[in-house]
C-alpha atoms as a PDB file:
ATOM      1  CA  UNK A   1     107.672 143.367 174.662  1.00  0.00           C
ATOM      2  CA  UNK A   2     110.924 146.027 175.425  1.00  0.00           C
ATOM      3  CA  UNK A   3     111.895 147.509 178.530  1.00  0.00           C
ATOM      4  CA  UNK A   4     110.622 151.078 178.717  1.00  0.00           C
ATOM      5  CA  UNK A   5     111.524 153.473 181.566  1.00  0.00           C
ATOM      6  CA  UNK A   6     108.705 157.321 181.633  1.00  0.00           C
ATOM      7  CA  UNK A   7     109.999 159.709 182.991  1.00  0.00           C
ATOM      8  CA  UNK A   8     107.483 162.685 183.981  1.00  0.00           C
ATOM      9  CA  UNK A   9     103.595 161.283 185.217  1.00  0.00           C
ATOM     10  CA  UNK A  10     102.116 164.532 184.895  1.00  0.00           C
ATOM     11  CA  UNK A  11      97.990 165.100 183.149  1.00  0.00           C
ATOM     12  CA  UNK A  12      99.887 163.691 180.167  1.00  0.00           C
ATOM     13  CA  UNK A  13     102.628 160.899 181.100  1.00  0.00           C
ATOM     14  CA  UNK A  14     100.723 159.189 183.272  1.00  0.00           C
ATOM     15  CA  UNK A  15      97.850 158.137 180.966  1.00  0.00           C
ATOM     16  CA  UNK A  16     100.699 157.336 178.018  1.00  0.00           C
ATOM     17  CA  UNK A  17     102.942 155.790 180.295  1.00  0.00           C
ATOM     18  CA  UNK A  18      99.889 153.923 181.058  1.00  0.00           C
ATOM     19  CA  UNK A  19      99.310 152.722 177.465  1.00  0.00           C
ATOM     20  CA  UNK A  20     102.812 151.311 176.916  1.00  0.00           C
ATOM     21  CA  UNK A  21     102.389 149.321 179.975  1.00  0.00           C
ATOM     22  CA  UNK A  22      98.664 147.997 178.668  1.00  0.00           C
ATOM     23  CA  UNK A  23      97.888 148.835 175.136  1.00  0.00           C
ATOM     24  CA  UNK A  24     101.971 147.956 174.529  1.00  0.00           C
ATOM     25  CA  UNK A  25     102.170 145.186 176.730  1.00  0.00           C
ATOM     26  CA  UNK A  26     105.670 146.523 177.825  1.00  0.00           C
ATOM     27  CA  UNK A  27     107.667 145.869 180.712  1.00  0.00           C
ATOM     28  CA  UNK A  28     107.513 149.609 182.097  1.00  0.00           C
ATOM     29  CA  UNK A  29     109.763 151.076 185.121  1.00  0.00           C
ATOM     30  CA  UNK A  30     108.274 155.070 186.078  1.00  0.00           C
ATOM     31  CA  UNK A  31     110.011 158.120 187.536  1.00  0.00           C
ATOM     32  CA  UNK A  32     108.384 161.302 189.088  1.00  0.00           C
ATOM     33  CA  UNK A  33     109.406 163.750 190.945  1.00  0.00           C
ATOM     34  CA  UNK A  34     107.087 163.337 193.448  1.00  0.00           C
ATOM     35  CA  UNK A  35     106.581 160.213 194.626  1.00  0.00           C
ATOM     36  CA  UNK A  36     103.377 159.849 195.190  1.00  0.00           C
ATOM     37  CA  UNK A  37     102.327 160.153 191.715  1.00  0.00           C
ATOM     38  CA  UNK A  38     104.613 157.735 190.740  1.00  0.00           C
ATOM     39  CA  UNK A  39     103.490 155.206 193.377  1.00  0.00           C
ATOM     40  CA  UNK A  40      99.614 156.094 192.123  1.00  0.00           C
ATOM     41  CA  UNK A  41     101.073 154.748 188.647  1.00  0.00           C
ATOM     42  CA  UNK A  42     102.270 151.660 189.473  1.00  0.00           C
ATOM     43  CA  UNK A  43      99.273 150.576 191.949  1.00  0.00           C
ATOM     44  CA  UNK A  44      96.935 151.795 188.868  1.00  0.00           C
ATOM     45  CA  UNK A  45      98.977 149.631 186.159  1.00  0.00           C
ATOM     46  CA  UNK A  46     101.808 147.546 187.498  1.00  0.00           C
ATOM     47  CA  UNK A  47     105.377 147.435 185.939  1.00  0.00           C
ATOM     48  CA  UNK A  48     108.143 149.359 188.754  1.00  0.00           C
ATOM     49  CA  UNK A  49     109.143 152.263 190.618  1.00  0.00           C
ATOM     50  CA  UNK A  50     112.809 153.991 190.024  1.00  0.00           C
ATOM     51  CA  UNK A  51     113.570 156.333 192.979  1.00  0.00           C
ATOM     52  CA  UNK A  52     115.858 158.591 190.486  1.00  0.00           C
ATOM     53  CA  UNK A  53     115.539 158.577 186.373  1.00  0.00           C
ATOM     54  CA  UNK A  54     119.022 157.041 186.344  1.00  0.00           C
ATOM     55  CA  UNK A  55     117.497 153.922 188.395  1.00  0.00           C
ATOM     56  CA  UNK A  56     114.406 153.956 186.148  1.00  0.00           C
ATOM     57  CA  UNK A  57     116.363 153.900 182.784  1.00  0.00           C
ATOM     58  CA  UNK A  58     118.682 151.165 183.844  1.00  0.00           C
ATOM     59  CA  UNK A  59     118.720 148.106 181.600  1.00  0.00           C
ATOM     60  CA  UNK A  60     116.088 150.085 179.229  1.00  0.00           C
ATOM     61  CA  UNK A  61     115.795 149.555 175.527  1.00  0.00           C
ATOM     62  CA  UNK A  62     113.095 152.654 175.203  1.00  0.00           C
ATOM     63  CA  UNK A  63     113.112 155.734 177.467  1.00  0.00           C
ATOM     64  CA  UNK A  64     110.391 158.189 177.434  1.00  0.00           C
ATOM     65  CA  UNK A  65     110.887 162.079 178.982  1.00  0.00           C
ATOM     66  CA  UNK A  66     107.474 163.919 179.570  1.00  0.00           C
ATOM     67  CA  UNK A  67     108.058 167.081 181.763  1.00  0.00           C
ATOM     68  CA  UNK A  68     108.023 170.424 181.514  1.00  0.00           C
ATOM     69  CA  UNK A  69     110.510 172.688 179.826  1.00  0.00           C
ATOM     70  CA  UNK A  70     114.026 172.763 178.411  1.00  0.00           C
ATOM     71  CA  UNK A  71     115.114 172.859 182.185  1.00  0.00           C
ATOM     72  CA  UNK A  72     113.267 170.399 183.271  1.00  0.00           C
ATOM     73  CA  UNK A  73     114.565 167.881 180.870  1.00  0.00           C
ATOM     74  CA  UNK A  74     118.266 168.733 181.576  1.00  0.00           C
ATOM     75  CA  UNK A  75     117.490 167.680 184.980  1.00  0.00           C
ATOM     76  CA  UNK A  76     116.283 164.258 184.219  1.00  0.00           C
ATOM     77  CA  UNK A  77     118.685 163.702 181.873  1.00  0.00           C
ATOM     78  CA  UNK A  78     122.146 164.909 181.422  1.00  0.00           C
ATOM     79  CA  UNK A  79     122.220 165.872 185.578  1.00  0.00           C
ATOM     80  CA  UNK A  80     124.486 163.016 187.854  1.00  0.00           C
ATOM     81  CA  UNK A  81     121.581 160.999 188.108  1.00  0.00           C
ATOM     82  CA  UNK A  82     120.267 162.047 184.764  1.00  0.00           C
ATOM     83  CA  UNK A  83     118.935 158.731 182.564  1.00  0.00           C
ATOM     84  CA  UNK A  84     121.844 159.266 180.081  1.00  0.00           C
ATOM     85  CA  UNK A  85     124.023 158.080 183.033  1.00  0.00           C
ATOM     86  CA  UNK A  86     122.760 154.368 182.903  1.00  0.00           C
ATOM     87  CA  UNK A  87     121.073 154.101 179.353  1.00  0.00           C
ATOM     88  CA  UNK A  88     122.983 151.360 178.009  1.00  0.00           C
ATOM     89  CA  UNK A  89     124.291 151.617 174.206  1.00  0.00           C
ATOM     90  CA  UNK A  90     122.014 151.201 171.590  1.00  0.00           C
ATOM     91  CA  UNK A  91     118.990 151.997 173.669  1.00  0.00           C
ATOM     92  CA  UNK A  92     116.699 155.102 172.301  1.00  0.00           C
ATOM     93  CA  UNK A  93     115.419 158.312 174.289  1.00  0.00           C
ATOM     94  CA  UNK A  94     112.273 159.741 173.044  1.00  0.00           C
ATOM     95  CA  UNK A  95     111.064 162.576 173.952  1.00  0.00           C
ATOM     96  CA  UNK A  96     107.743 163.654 174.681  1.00  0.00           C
ATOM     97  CA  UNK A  97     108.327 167.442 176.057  1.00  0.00           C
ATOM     98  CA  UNK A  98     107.236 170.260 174.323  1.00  0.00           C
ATOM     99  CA  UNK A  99     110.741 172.212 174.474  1.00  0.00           C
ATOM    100  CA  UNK A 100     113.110 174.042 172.171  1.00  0.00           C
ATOM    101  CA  UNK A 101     114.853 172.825 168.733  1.00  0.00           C
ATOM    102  CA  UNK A 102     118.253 173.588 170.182  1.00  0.00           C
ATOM    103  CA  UNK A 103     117.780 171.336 173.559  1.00  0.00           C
ATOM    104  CA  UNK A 104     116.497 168.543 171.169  1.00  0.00           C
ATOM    105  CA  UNK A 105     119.704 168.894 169.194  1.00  0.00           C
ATOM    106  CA  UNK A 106     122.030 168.702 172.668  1.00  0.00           C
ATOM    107  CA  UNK A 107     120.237 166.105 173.968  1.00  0.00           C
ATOM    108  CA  UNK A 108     121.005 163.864 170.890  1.00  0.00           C
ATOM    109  CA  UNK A 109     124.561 164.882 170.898  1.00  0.00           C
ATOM    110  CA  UNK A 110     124.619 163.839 174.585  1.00  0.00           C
ATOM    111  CA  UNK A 111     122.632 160.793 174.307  1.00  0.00           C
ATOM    112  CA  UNK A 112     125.133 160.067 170.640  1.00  0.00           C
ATOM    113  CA  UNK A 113     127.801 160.411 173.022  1.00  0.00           C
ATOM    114  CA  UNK A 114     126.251 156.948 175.173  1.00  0.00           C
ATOM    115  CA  UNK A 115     125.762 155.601 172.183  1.00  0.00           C
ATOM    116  CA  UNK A 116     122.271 155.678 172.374  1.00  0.00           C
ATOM    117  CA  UNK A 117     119.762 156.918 170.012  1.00  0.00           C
ATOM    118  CA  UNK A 118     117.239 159.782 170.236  1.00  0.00           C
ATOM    119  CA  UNK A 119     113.953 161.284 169.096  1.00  0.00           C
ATOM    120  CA  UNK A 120     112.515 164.468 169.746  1.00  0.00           C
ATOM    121  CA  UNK A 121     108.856 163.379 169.818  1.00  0.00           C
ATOM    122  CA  UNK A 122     106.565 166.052 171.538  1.00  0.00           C
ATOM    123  CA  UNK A 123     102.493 165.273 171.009  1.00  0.00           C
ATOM    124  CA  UNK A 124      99.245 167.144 170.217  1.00  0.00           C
ATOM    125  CA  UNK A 125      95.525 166.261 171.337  1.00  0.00           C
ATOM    126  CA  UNK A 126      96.073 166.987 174.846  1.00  0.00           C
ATOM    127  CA  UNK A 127      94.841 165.722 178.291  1.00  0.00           C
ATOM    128  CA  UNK A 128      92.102 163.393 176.135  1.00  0.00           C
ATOM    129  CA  UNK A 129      94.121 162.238 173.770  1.00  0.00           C
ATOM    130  CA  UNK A 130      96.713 161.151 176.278  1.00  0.00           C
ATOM    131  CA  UNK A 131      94.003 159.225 178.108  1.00  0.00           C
ATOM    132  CA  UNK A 132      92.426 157.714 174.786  1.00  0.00           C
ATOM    133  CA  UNK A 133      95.536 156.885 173.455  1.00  0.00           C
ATOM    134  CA  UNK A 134      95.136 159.311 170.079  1.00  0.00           C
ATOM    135  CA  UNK A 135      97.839 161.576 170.569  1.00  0.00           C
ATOM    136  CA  UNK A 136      99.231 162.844 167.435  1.00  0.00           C
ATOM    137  CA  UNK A 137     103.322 162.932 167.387  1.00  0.00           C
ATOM    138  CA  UNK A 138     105.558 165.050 165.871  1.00  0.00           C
ATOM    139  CA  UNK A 139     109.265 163.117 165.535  1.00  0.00           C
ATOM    140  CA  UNK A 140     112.917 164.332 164.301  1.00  0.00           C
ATOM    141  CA  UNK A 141     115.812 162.452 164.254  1.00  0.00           C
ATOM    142  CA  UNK A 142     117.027 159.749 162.041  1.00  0.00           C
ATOM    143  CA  UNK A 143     114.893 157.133 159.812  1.00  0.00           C
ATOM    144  CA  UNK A 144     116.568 154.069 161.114  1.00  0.00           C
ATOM    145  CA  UNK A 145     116.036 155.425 164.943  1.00  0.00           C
ATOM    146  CA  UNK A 146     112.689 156.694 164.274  1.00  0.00           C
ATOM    147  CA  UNK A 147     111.626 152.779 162.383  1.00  0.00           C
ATOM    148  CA  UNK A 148     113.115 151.472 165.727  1.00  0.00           C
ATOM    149  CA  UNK A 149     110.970 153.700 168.379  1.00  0.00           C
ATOM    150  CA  UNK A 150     107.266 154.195 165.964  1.00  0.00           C
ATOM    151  CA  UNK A 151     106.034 150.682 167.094  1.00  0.00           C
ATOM    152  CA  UNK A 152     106.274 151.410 170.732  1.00  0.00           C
ATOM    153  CA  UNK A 153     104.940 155.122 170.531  1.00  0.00           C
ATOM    154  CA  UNK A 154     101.859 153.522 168.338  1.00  0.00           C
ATOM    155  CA  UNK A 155     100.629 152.569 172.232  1.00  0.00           C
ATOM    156  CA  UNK A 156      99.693 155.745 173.173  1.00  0.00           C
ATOM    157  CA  UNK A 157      99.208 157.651 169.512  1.00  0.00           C
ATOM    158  CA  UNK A 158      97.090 158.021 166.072  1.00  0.00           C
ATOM    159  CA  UNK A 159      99.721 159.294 164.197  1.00  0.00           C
ATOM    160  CA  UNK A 160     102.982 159.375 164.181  1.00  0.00           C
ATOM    161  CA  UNK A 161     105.229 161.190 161.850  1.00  0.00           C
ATOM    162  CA  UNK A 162     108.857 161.565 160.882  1.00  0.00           C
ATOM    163  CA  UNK A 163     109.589 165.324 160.163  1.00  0.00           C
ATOM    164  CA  UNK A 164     113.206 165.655 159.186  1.00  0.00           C
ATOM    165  CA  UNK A 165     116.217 165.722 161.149  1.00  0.00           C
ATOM    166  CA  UNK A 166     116.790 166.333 165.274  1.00  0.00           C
ATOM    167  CA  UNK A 167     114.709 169.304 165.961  1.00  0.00           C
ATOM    168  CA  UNK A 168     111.855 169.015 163.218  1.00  0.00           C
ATOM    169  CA  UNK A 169     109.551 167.478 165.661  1.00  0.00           C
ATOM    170  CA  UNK A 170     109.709 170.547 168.144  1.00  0.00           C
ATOM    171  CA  UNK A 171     109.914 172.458 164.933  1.00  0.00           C
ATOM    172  CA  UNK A 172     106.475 171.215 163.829  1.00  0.00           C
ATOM    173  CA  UNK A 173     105.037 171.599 167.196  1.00  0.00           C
ATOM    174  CA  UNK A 174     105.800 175.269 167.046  1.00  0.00           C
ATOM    175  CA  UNK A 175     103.977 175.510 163.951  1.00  0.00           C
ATOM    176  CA  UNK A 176     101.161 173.552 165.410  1.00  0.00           C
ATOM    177  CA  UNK A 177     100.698 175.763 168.241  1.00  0.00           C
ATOM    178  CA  UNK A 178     100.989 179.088 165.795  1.00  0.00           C
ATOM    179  CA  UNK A 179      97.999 177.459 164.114  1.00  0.00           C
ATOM    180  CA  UNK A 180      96.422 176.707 167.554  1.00  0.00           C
ATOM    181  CA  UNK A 181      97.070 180.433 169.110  1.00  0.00           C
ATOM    182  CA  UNK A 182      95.795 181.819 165.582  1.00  0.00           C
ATOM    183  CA  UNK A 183      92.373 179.777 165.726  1.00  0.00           C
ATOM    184  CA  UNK A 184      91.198 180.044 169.388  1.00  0.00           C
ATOM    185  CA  UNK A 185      91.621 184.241 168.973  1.00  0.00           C
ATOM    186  CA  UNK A 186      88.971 184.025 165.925  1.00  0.00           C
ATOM    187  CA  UNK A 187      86.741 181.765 167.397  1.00  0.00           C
ATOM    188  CA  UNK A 188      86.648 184.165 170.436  1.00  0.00           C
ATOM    189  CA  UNK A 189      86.151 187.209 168.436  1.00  0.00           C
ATOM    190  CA  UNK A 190      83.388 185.356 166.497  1.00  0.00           C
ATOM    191  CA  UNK A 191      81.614 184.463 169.443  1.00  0.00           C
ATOM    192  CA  UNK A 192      82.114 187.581 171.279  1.00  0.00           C
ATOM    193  CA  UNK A 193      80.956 189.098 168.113  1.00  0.00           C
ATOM    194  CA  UNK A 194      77.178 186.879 167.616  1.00  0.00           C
ATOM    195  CA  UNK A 195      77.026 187.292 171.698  1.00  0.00           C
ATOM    196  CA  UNK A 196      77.072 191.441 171.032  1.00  0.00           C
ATOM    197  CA  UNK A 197      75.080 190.673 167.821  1.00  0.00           C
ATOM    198  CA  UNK A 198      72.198 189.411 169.486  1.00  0.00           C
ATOM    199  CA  UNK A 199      72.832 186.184 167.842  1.00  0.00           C
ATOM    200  CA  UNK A 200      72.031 182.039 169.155  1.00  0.00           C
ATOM    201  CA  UNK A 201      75.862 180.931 169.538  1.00  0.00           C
ATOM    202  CA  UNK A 202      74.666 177.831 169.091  1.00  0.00           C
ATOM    203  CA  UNK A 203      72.661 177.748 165.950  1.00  0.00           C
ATOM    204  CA  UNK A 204      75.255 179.728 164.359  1.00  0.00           C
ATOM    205  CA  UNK A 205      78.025 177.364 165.165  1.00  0.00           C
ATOM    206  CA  UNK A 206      75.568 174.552 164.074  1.00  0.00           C
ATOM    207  CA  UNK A 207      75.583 175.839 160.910  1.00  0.00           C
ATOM    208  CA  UNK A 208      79.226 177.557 160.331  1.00  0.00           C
ATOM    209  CA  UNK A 209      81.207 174.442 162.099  1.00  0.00           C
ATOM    210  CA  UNK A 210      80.076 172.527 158.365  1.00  0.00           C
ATOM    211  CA  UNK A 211      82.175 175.117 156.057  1.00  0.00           C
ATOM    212  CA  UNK A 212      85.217 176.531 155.846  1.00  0.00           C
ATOM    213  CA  UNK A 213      85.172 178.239 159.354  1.00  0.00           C
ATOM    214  CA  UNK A 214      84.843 174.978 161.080  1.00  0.00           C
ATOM    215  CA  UNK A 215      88.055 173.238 162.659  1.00  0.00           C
ATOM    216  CA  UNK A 216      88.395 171.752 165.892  1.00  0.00           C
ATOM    217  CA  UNK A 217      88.302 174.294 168.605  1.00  0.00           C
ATOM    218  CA  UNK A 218      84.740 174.717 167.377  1.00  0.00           C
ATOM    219  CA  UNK A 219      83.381 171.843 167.387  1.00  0.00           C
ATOM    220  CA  UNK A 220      85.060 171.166 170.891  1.00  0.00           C
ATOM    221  CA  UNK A 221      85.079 174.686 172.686  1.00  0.00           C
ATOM    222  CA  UNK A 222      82.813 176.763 171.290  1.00  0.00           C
ATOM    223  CA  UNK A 223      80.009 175.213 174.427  1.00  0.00           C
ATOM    224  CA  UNK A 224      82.306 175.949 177.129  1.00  0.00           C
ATOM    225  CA  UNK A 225      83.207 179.399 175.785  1.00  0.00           C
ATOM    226  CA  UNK A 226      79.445 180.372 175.022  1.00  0.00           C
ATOM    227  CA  UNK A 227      79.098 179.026 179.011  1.00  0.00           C
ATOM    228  CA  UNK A 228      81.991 181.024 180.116  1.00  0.00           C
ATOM    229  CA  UNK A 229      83.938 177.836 181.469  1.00  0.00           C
ATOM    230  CA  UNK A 230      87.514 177.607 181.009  1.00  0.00           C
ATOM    231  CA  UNK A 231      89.109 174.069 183.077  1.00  0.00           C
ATOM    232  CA  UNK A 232      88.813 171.791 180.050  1.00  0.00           C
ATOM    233  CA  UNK A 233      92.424 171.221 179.066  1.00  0.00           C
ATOM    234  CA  UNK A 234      95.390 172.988 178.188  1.00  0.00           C
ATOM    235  CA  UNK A 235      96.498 175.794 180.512  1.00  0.00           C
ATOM    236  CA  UNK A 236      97.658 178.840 179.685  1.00  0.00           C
ATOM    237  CA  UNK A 237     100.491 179.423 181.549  1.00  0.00           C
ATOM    238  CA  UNK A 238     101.763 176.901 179.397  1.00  0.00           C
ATOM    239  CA  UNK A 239     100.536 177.887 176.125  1.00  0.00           C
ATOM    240  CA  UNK A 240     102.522 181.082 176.909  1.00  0.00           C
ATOM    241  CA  UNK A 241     105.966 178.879 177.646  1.00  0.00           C
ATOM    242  CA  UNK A 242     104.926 177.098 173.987  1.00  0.00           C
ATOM    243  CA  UNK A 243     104.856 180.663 172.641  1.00  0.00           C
ATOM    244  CA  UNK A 244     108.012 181.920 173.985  1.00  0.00           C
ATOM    245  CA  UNK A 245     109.382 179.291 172.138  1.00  0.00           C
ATOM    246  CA  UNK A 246     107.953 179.691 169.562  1.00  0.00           C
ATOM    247  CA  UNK A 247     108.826 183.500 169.137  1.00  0.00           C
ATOM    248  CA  UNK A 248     112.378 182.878 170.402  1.00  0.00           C
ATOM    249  CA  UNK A 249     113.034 180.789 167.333  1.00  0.00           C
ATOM    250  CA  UNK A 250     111.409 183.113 164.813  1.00  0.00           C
ATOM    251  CA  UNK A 251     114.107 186.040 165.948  1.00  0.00           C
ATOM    252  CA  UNK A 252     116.754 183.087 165.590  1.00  0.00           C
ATOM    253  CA  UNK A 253     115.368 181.991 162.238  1.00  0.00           C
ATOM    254  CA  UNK A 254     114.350 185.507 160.784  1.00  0.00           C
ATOM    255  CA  UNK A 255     110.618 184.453 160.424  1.00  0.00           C
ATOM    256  CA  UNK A 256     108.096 187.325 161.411  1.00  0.00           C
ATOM    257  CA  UNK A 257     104.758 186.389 163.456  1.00  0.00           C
ATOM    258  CA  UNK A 258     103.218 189.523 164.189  1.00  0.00           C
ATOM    259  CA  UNK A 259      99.647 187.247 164.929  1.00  0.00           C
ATOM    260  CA  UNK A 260     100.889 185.069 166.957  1.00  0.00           C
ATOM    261  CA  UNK A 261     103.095 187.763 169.314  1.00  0.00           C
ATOM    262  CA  UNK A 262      99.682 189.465 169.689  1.00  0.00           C
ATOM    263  CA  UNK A 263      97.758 186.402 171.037  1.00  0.00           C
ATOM    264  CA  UNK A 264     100.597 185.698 173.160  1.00  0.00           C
ATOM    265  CA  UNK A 265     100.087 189.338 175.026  1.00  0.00           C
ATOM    266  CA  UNK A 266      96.195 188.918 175.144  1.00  0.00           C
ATOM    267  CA  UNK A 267      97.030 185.149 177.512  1.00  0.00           C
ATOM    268  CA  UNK A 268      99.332 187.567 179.100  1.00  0.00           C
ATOM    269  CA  UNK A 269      96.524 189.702 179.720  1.00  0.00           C
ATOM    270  CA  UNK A 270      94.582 186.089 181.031  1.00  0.00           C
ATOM    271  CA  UNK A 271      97.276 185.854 183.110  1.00  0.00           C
ATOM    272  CA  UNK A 272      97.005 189.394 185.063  1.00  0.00           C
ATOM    273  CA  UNK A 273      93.384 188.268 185.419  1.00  0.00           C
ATOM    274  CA  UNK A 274      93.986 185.335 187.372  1.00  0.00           C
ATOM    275  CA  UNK A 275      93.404 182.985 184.551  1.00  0.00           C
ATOM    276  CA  UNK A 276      97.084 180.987 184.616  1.00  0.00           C
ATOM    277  CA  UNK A 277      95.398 177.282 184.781  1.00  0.00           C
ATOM    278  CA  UNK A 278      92.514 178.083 182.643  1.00  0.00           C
ATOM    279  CA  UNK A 279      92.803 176.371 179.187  1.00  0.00           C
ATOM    280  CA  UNK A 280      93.375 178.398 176.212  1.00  0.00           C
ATOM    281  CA  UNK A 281      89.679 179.135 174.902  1.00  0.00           C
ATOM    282  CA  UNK A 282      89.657 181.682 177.715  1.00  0.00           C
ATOM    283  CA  UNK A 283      90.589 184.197 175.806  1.00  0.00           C
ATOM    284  CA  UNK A 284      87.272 185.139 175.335  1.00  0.00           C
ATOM    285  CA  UNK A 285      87.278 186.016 178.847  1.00  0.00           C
ATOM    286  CA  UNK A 286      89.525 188.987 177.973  1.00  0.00           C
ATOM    287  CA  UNK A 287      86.972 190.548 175.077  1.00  0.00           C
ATOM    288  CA  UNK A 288      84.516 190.145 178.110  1.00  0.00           C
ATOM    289  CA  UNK A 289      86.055 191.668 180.951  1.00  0.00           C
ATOM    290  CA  UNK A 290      84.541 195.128 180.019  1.00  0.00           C
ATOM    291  CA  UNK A 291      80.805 194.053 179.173  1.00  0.00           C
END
């Protein structure tokens, strides 16, 4: 059992927070920025409250960062009251954030600087697979760090992998989310398509979900996009702040996305139709604005 601080209980933390505590058997201290939510935690699971993330990291030999942006993350941990303020040497900061390469690479400096080690460790299989406890994660940093920190991220993932140096693990999650942005817009024009067509969405996908079309927005989205349903995970306001990161490190790194800029301005055009919280399927709700 280690001492673990999370900080950040939103749809994801607070289910893998909740794993390390129970699946991990760890001794787990929780900060959020509102209150409330942190106080639901700990009447849900146990382990203790930290009014600020320095308070919560305190004494910790793991801490975990789950919030929104590169922002965010400053604020929780290189602020005053920041967890890199109290992390004692030796301990590790993982984190869980979806955020850029280049605040992955300043955090480690900063948390190198403690003495402390860190992993840039943001996760796929969203609002399920936080509450199942399958979430696949994407990790840079170093092998010994990354040896140290796997066996208490195994509580709340599948898979865990090492992807190269600081950085790789936001890296790969860009790439993941190309592949994502790529295979919703298909599967939208496909079913807009068979809808136009005259065609049974659902035998159709019964049968094309077995070849080489098939993947997992199919099989798990294709009923709530035929229905015309969009609350069933991922929103797209943030899919679009995964996607300005995304394109912000192609023009840094010369690589040219001309797919994935498009799908970006059709959730833009999600967006101007009220659509922000929606998850990302819905952009099949933009092909069928006009019908």
């Amino acid at each position: 059992m280690a001492k673990v601080a999370f900080i950040g209980l939103g749809v994801m933390g607070f289910p893998m927070a909740g794993h390390l505590r129970q699946k991990g058997g760890h001794d787990v201290v929780v900060y959020n920025r509102t209150t409330a939510k942190a106080e639901a935690w700990v009447s849900q699971f146990g382990g203790a409250l930290g009014k600020t993330p320095a308070e919560a990291a305190k004494d910790a030999d793991f801490v975990f960062t789950c919030v929104g942006n590169d922002d965010d993350l400053r604020s929780v941990t290189t602020c005053p009251d920041g967890v890199l303020s109290s992390m004692k040497a030796g301990a590790i900061l993982i984190d869980n954030t979806t955020a850029s390469a280049e605040v992955a690479r300043e955090l480690a400096e900063a948390a190198s600087g403690k003495g402390c080690g860190f992993i840039d460790a943001p996760v796929s299989g969203g609002q399920a697979g936080a509450e199942n406890g399958v979430l696949t994660v994407m990790c840079g940093g170093d092998e010994e760090t990354f040896a140290k920190a796997k066996p208490v991220i195994d509580a709340y993932a599948r898979m865990v992998g090492l992807m190269g140096p600081v950085g790789s693990g936001q890296l790969t999650k860009m790439m993941n989310q190309i592949c994502i942005a790529g295979v919703v817009q298909g599967l939208a024009e496909a079913i807009h398509f068979g809808k136009k067509a005259g065609l049974d969405i659902e035998k159709v996908v019964e049968v094309i979900s077995k070849g080489a079309a098939g993947s997992w927005q199919m099989e798990n989205r294709h009923k709530t996009m035929n229905a015309g349903t969009y609350d069933f995970g991922f929103a797209v306001d943030w899919m679009r702040k995964d996607l300005d990161i995304v394109l912000r490190e192609a023009k840094r790194n010369g690589s040219t996305l001309p797919l994935t800029a498009l799908v970006d301005q059709f959730y833009g055009d999600v967006q101007s139709m009220g659509g922000n919280r929606w998850d990302t399927s819905s952009l099949l709700a933009r092909l069928e604005r006009n019908k």
